[in-house]
PDB file of N, CA and C in Angstrom:
ATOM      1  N   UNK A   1       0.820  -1.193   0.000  1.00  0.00           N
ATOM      2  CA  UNK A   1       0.000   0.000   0.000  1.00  0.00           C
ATOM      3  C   UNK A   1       0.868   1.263   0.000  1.00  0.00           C
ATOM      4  N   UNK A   2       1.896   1.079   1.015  1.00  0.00           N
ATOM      5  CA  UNK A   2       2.542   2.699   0.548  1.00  0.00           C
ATOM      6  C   UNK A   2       3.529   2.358  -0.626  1.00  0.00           C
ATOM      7  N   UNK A   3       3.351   1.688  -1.070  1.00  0.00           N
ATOM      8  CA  UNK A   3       4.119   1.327  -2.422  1.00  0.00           C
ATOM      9  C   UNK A   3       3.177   2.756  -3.597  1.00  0.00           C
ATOM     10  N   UNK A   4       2.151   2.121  -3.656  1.00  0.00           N
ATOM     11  CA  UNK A   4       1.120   2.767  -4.434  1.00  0.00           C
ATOM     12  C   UNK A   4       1.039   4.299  -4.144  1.00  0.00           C
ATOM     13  N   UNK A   5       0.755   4.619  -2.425  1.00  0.00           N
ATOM     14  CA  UNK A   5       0.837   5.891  -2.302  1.00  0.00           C
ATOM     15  C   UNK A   5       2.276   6.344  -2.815  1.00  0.00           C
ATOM     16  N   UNK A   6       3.366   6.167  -2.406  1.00  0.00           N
ATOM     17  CA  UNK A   6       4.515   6.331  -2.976  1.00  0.00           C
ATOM     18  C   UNK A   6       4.719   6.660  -4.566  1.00  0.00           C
ATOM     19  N   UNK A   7       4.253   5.400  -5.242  1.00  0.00           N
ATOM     20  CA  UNK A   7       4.144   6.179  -6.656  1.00  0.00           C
ATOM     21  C   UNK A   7       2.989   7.139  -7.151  1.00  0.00           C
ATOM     22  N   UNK A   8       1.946   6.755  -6.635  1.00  0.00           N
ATOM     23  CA  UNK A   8       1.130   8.479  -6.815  1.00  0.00           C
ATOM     24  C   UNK A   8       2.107   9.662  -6.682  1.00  0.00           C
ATOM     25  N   UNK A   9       2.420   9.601  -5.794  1.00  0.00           N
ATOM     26  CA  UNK A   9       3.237  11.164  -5.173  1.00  0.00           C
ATOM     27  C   UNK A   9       3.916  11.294  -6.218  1.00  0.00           C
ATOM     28  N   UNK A  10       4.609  10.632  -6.771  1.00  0.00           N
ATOM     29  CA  UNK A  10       5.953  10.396  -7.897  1.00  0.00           C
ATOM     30  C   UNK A  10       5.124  10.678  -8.937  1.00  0.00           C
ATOM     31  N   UNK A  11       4.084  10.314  -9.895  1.00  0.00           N
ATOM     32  CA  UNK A  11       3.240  10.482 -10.629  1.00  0.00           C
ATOM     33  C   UNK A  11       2.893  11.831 -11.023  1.00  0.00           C
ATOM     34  N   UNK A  12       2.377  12.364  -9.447  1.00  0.00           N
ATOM     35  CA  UNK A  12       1.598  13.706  -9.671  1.00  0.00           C
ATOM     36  C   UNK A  12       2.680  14.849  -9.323  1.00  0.00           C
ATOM     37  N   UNK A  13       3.790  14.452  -8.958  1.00  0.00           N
ATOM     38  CA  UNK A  13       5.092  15.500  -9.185  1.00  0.00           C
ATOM     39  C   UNK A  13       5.208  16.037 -10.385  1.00  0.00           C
ATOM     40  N   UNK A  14       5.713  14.363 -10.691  1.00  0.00           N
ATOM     41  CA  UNK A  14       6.562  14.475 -12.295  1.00  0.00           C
ATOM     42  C   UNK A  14       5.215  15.176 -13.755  1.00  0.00           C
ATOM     43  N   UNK A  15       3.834  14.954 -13.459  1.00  0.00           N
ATOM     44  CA  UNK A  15       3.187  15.380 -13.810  1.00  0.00           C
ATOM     45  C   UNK A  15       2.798  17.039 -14.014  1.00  0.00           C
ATOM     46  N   UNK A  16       2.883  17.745 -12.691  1.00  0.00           N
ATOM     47  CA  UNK A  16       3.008  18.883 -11.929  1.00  0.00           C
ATOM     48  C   UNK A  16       4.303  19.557 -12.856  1.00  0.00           C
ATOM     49  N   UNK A  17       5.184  19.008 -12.739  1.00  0.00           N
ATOM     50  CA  UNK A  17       6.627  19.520 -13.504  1.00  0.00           C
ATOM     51  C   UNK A  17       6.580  19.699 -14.471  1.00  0.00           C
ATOM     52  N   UNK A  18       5.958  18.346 -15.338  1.00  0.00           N
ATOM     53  CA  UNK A  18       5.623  18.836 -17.168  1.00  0.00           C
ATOM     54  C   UNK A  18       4.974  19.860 -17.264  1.00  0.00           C
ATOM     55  N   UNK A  19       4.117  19.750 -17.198  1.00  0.00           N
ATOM     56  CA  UNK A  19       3.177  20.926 -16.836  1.00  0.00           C
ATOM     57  C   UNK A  19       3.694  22.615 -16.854  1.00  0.00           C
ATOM     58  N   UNK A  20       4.277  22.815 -15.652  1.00  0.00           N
ATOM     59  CA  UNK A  20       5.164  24.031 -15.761  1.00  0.00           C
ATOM     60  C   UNK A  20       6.068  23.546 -16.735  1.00  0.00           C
ATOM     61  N   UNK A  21       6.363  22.880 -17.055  1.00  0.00           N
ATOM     62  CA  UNK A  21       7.622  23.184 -17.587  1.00  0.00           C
ATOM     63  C   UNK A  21       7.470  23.477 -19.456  1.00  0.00           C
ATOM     64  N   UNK A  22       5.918  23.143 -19.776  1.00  0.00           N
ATOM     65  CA  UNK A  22       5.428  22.953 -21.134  1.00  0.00           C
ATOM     66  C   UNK A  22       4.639  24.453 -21.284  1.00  0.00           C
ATOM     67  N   UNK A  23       3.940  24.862 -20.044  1.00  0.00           N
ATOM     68  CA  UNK A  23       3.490  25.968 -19.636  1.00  0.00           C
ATOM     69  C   UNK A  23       4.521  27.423 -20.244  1.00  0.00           C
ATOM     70  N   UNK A  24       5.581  26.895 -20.018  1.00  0.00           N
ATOM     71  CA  UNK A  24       6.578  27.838 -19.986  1.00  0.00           C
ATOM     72  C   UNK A  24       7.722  28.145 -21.275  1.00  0.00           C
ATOM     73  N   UNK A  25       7.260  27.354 -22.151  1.00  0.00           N
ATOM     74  CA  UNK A  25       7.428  27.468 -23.159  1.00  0.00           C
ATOM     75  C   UNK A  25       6.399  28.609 -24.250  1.00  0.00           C
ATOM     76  N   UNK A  26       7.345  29.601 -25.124  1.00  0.00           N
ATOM     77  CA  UNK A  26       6.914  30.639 -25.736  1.00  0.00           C
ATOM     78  C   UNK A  26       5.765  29.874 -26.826  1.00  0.00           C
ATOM     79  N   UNK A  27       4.249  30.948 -27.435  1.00  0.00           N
ATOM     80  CA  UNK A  27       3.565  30.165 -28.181  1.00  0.00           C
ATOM     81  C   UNK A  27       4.171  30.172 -29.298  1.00  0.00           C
ATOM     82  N   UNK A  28       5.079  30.467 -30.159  1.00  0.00           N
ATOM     83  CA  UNK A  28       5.880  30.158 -30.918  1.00  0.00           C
ATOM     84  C   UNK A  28       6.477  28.635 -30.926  1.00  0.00           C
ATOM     85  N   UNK A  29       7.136  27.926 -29.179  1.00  0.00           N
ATOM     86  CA  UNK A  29       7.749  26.994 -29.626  1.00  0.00           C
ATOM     87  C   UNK A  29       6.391  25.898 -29.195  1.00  0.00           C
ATOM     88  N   UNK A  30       5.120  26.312 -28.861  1.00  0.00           N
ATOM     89  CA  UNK A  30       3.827  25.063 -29.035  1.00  0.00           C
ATOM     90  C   UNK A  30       3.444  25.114 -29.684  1.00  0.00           C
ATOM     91  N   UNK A  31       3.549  26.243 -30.810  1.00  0.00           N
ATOM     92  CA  UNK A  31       2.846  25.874 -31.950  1.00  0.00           C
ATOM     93  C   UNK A  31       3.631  24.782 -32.729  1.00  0.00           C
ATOM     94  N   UNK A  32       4.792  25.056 -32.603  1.00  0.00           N
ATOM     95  CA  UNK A  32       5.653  24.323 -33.618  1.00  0.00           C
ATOM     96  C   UNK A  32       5.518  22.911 -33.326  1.00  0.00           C
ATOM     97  N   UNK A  33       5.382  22.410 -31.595  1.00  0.00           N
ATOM     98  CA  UNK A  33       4.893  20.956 -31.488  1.00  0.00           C
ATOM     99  C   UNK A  33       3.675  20.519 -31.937  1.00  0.00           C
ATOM    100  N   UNK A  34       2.604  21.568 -31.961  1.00  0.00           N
ATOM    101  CA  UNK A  34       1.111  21.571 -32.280  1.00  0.00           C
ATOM    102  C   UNK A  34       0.542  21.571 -30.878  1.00  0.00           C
ATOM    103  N   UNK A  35       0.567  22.265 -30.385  1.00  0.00           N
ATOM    104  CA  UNK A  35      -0.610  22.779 -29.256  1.00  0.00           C
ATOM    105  C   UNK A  35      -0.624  23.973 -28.956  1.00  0.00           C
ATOM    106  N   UNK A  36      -2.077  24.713 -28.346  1.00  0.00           N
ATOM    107  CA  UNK A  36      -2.131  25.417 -27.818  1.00  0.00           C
ATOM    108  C   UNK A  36      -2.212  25.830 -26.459  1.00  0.00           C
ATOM    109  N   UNK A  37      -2.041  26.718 -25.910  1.00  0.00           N
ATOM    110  CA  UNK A  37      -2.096  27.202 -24.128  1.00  0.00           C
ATOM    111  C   UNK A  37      -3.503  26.173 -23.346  1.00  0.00           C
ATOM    112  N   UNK A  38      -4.345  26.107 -24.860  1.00  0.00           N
ATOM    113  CA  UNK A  38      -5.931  25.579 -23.702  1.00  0.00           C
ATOM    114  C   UNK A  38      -5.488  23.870 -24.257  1.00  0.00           C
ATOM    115  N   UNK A  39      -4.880  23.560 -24.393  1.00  0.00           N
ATOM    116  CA  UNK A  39      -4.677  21.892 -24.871  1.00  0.00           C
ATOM    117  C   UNK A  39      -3.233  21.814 -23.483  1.00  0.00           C
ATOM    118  N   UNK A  40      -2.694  21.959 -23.128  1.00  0.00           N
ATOM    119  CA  UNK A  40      -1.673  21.634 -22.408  1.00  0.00           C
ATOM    120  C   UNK A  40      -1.928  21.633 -21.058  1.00  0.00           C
ATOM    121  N   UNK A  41      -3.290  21.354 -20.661  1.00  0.00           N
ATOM    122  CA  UNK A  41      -3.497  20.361 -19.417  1.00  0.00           C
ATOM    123  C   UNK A  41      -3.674  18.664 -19.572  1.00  0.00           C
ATOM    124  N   UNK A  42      -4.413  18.859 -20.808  1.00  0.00           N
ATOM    125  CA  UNK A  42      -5.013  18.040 -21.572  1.00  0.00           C
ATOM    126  C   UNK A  42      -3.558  16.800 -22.010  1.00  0.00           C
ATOM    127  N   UNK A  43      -3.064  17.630 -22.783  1.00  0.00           N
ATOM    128  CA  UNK A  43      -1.311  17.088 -22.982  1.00  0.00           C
ATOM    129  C   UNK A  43      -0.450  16.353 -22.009  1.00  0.00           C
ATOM    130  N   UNK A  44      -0.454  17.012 -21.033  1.00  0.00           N
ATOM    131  CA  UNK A  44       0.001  16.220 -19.591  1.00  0.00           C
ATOM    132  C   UNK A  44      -0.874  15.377 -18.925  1.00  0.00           C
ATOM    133  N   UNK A  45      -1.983  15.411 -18.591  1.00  0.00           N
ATOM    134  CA  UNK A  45      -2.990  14.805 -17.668  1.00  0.00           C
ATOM    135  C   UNK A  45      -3.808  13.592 -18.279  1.00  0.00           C
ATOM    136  N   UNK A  46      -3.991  14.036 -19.909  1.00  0.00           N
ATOM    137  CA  UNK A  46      -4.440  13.299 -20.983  1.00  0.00           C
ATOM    138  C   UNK A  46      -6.434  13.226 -20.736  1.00  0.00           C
ATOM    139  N   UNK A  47      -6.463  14.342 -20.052  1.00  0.00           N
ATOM    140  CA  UNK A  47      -8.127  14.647 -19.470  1.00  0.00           C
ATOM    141  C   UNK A  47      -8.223  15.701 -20.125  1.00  0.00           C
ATOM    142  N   UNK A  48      -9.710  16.682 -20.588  1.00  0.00           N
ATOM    143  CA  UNK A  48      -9.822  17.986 -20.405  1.00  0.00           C
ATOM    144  C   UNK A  48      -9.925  18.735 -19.140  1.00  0.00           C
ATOM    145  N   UNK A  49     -10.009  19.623 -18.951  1.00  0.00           N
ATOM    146  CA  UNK A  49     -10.647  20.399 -17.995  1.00  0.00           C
ATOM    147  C   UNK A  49     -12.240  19.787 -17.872  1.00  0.00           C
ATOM    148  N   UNK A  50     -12.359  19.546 -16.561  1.00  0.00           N
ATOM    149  CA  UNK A  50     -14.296  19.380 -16.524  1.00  0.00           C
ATOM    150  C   UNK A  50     -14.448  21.140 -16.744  1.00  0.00           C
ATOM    151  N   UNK A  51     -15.872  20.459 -17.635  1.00  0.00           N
ATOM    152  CA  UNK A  51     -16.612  21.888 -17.549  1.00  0.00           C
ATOM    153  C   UNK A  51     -15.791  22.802 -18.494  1.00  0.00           C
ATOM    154  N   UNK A  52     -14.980  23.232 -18.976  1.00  0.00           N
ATOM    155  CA  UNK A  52     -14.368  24.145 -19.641  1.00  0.00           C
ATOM    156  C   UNK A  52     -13.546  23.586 -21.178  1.00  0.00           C
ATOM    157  N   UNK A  53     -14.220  22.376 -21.556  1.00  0.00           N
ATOM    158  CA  UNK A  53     -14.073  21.900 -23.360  1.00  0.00           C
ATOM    159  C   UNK A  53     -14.036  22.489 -24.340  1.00  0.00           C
ATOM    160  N   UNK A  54     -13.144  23.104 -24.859  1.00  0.00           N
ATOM    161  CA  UNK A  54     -13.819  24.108 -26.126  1.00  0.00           C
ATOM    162  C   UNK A  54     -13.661  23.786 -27.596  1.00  0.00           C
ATOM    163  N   UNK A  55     -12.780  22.774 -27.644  1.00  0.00           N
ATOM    164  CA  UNK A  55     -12.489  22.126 -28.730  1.00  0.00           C
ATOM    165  C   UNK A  55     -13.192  21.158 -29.117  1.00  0.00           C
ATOM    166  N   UNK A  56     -13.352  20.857 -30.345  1.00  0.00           N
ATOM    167  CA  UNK A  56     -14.103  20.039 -30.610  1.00  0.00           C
ATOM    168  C   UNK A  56     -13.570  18.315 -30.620  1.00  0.00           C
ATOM    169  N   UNK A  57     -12.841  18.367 -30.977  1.00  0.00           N
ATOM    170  CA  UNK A  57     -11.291  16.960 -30.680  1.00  0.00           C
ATOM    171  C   UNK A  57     -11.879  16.970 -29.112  1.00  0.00           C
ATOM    172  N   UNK A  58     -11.388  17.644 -28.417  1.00  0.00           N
ATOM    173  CA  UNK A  58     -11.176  17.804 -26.928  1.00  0.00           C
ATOM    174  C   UNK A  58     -12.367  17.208 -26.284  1.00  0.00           C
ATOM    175  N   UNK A  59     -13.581  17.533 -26.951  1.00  0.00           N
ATOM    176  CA  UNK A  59     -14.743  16.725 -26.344  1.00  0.00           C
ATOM    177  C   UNK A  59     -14.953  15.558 -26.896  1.00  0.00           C
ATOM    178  N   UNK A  60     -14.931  14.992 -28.126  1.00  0.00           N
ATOM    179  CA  UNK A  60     -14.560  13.614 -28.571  1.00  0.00           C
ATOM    180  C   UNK A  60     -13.890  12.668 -27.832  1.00  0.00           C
ATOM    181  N   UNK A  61     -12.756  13.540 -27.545  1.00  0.00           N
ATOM    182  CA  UNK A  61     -11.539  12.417 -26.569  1.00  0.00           C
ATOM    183  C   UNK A  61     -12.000  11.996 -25.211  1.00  0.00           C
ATOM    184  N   UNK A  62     -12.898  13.206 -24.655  1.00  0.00           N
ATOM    185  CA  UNK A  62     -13.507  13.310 -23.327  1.00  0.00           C
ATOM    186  C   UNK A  62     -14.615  11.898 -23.661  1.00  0.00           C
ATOM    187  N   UNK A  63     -15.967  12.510 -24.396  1.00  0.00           N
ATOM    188  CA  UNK A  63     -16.671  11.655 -24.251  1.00  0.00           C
ATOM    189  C   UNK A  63     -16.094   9.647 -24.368  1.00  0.00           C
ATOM    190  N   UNK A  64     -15.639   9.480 -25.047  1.00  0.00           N
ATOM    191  CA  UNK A  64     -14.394   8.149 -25.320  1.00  0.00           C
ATOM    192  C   UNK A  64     -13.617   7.537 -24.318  1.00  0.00           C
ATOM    193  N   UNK A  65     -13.278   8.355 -23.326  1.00  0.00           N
ATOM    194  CA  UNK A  65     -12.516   8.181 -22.403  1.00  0.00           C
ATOM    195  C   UNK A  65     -13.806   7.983 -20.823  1.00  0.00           C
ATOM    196  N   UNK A  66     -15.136   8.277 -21.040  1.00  0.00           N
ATOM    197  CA  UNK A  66     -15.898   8.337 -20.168  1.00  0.00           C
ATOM    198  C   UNK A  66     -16.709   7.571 -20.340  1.00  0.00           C
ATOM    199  N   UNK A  67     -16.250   7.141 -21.633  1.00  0.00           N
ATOM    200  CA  UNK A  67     -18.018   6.160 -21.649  1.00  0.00           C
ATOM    201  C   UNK A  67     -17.702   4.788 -21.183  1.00  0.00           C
TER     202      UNK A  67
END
C-alpha cells in the first residue's frame, strides 16, 4: 500500500513539472509541437478540464474516455 501511495506522489510531481515546464514554453515553440495554451493540461494529464471543453477533438476524446 505505501508502495502505491509512494508512486502516486511520484506520478503527480513528475506530472506537476511537465506541466510548468510545457506551460513555460513561448507560443511560438507550441505551436511548432502543435498545441495550444488551452490543450496543455489536456497534454500532460491526458483529461480535459471538466466543464471548460472548447475544442471540438477535446470533447470527442472526453466523451471516449468516459463512456
Amino acid at each position: 500500500m505505501l508502495k502505491r501511495i509512494y508512486n502516486y506522489l511520484i506520478s503527480y510531481q513528475e506530472k506537476k513539472v511537465a506541466l510548468w515546464q510545457i506551460d513555460n514554453l513561448s507560443d511560438a515553440q507550441l505551436k511548432d509541437i502543435g498545441y495550444t495554451r488551452s490543450q496543455l493540461y489536456e497534454a500532460v494529464y491526458g483529461k480535459p478540464i471538466q466543464n471548460k471543453v472548447k475544442s471540438k477533438r477535446s470533447w470527442q476524446l472526453y466523451k471516449t474516455s468516459n463512456a
